[in-house]
N, C-alpha and C. Protein backbone atom coordinates (compact mmCIF):
# COMPACT_ATOMS: atom_id res chain seq x y z
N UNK A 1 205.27 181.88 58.67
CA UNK A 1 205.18 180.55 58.14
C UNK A 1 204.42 179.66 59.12
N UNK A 2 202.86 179.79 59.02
CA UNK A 2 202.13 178.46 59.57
C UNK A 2 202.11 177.12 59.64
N UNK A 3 202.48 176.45 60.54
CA UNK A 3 202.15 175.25 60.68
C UNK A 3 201.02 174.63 59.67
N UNK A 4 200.98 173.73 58.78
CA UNK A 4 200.02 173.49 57.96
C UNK A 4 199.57 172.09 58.15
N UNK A 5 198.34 171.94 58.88
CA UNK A 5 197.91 170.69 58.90
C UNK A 5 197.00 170.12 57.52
N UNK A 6 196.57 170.60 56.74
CA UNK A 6 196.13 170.00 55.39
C UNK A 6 197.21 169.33 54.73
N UNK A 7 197.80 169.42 54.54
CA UNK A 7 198.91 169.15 54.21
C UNK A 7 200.29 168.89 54.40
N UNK A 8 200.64 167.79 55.40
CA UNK A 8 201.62 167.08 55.62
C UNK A 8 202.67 167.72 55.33
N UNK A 9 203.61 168.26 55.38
CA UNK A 9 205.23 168.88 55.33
C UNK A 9 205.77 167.85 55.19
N UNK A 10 206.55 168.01 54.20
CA UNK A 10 208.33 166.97 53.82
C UNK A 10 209.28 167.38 55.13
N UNK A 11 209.94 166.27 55.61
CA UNK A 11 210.81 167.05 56.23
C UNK A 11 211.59 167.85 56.26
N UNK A 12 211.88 168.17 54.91
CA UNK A 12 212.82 168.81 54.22
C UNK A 12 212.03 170.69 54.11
N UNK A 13 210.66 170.41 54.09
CA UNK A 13 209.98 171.93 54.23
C UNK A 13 210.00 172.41 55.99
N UNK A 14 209.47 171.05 56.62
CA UNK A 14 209.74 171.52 58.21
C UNK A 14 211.02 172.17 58.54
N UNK A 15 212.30 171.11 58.22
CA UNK A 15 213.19 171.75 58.54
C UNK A 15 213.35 173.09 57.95
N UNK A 16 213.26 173.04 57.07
CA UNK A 16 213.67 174.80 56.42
C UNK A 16 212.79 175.66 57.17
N UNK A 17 211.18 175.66 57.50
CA UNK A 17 210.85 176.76 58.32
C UNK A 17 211.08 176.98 59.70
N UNK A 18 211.68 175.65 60.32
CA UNK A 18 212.21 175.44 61.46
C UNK A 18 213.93 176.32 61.68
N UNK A 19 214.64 176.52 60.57
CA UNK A 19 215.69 177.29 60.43
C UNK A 19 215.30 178.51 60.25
N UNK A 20 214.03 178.64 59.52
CA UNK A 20 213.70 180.32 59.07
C UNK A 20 213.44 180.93 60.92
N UNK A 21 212.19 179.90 61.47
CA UNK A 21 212.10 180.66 62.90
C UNK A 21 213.17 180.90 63.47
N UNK A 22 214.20 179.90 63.81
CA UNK A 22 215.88 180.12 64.64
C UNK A 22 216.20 181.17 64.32
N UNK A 23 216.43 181.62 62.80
CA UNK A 23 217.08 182.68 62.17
C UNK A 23 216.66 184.07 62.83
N UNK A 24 215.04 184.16 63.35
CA UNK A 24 214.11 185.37 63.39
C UNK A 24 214.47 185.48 65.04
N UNK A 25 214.19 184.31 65.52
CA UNK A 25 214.16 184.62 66.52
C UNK A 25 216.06 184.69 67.51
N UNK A 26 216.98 184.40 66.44
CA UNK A 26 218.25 184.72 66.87
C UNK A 26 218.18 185.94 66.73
N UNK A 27 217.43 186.84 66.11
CA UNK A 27 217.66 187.98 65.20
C UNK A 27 217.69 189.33 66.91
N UNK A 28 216.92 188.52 67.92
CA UNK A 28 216.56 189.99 68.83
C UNK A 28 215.88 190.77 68.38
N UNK A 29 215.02 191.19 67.61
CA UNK A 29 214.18 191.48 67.03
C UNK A 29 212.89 191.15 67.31
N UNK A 30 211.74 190.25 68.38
CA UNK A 30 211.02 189.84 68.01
C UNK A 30 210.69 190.26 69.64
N UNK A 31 208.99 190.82 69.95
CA UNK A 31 208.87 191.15 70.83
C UNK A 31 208.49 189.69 71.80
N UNK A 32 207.93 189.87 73.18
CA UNK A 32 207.96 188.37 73.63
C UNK A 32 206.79 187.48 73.19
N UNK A 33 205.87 188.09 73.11
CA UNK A 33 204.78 187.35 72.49
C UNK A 33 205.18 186.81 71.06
N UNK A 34 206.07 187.07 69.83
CA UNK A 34 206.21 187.18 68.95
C UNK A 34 207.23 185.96 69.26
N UNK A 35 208.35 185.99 70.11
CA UNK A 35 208.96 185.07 70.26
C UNK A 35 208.29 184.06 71.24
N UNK A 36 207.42 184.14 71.91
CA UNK A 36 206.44 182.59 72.56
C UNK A 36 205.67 181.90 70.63
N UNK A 37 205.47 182.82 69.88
CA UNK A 37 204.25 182.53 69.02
C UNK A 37 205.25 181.17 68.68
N UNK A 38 206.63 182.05 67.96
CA UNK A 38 207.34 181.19 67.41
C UNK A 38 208.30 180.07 68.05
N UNK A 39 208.25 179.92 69.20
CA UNK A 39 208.84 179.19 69.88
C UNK A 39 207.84 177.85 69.85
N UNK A 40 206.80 178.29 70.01
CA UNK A 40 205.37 176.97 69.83
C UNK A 40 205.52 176.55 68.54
N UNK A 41 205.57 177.59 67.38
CA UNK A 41 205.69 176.92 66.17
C UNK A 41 206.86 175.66 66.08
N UNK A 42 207.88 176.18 66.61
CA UNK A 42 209.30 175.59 66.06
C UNK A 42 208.82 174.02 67.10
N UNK A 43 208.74 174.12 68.19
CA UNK A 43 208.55 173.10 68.62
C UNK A 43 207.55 171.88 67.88
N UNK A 44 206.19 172.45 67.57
CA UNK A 44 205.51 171.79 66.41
C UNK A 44 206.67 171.20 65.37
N UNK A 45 207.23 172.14 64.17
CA UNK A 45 208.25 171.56 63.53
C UNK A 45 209.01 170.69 64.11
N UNK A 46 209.94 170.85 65.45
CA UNK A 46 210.93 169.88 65.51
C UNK A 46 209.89 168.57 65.42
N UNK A 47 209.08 168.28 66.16
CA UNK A 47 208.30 167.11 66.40
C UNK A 47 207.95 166.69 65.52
N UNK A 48 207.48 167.32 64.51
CA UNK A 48 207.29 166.98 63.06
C UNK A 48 208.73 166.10 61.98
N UNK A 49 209.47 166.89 62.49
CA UNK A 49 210.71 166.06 61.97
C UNK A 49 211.25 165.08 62.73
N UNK A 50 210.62 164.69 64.32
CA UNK A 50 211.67 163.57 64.92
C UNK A 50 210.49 162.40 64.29
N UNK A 51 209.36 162.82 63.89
CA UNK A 51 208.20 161.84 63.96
C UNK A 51 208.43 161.63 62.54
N UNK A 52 208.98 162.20 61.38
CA UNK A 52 209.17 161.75 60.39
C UNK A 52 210.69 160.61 60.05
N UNK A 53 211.22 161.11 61.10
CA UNK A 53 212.44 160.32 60.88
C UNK A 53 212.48 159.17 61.76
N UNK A 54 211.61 159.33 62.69
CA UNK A 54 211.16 157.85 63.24
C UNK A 54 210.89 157.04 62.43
N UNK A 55 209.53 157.69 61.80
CA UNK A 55 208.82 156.74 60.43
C UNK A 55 209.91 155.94 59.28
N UNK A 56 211.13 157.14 59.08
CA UNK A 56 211.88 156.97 57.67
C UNK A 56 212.58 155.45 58.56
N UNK A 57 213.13 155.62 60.09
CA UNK A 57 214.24 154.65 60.42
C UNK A 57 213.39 153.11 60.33
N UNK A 58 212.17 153.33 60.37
CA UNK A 58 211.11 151.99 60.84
C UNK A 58 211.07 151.02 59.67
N UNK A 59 210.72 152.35 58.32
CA UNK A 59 210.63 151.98 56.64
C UNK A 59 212.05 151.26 57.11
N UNK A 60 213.30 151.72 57.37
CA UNK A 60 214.50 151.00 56.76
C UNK A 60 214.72 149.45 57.14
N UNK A 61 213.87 148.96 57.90
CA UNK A 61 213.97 147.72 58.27
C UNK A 61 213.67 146.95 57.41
N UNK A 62 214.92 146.05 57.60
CA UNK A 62 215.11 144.81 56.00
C UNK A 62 213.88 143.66 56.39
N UNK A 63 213.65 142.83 55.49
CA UNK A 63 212.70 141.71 55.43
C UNK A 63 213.73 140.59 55.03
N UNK A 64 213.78 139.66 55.82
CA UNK A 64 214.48 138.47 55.46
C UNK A 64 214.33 137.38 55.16
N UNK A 65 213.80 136.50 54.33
CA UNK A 65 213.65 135.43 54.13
C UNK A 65 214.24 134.13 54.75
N UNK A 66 214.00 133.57 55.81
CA UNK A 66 214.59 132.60 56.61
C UNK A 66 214.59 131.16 55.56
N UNK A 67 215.18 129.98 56.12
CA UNK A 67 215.34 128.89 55.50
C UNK A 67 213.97 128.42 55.17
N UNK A 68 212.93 128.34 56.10
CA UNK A 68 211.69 128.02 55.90
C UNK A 68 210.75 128.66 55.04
N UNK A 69 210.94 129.95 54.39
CA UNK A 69 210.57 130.36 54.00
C UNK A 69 209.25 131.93 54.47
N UNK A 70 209.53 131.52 55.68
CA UNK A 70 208.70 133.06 56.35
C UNK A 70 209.45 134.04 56.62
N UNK A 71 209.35 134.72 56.77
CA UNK A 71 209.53 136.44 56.54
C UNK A 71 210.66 136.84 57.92
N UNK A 72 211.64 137.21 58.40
CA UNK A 72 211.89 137.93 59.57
C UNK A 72 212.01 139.82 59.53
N UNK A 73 211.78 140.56 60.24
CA UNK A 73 212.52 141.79 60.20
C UNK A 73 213.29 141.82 61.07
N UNK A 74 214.92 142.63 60.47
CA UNK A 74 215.86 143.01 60.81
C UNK A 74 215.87 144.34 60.94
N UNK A 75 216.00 145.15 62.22
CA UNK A 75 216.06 145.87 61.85
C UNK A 75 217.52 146.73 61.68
N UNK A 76 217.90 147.75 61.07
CA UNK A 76 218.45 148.27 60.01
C UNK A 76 219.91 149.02 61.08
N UNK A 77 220.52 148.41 61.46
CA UNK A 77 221.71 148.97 62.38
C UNK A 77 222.77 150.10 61.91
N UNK A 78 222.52 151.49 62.40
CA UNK A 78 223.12 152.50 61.92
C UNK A 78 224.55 152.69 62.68
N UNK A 79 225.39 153.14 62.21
CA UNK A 79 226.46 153.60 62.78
C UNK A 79 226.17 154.41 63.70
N UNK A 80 226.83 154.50 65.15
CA UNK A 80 226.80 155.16 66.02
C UNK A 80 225.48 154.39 67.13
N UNK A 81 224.74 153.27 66.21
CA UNK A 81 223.80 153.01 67.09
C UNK A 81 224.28 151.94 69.17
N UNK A 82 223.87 152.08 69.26
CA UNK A 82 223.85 151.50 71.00
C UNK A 82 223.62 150.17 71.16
C-alpha cells in the first residue's frame, strides 16, 4: 500500500493503511529492508493524519459576532485541553 500523492488520503484511508503496516510489521515476518520500507511509509501516514487533524481542529473554530458587529474567532476548547 503506497503512499499516494495524486490524491490526498481521508484520514480515515491513512489510518487504515497505517494499521495494515503495524499489523505486517508486528507480524515478524518482514525482512529488515522490508521493515525500514515500511517503517518510512507509516511514518508518512502518521504525519498525514496529525496534519489532517490539525486542519479538522483549526476548521472547528467558532466565529463570533461581537456587539459591534465584527467577527471574533474562538477557538473551539476540547475536553482534556491545557
Amino acid at each position: 500500500m503506497a503512499y499516494m500523492k495524486k490524491k490526498e488520503l481521508t484520514f480515515e484511508e491513512s489510518l487504515t493503511q497505517l494499521e495494515a503496516i503495524v499489523e505486517k510489521m508486528e507480524s515478524g515476518d518482514m525482512s529488515l529492508n522490508d521493515l525500514m520500507l515500511n517503517y518510512s511509509e507509516g511514518i508518512k501516514l502518521s504525519n498525514h493524519c496529525y496534519t489532517l487533524l490539525e486542519r479538522a481542529e483549526k476548521a472547528m473554530d467558532l466565529l463570533v459576532t461581537e456587539k459591534d458587529g465584527k467577527l471574533s474567532e474562538v477557538p473551539l476548547e476540547l475536553e482534556g485541553d491545557a
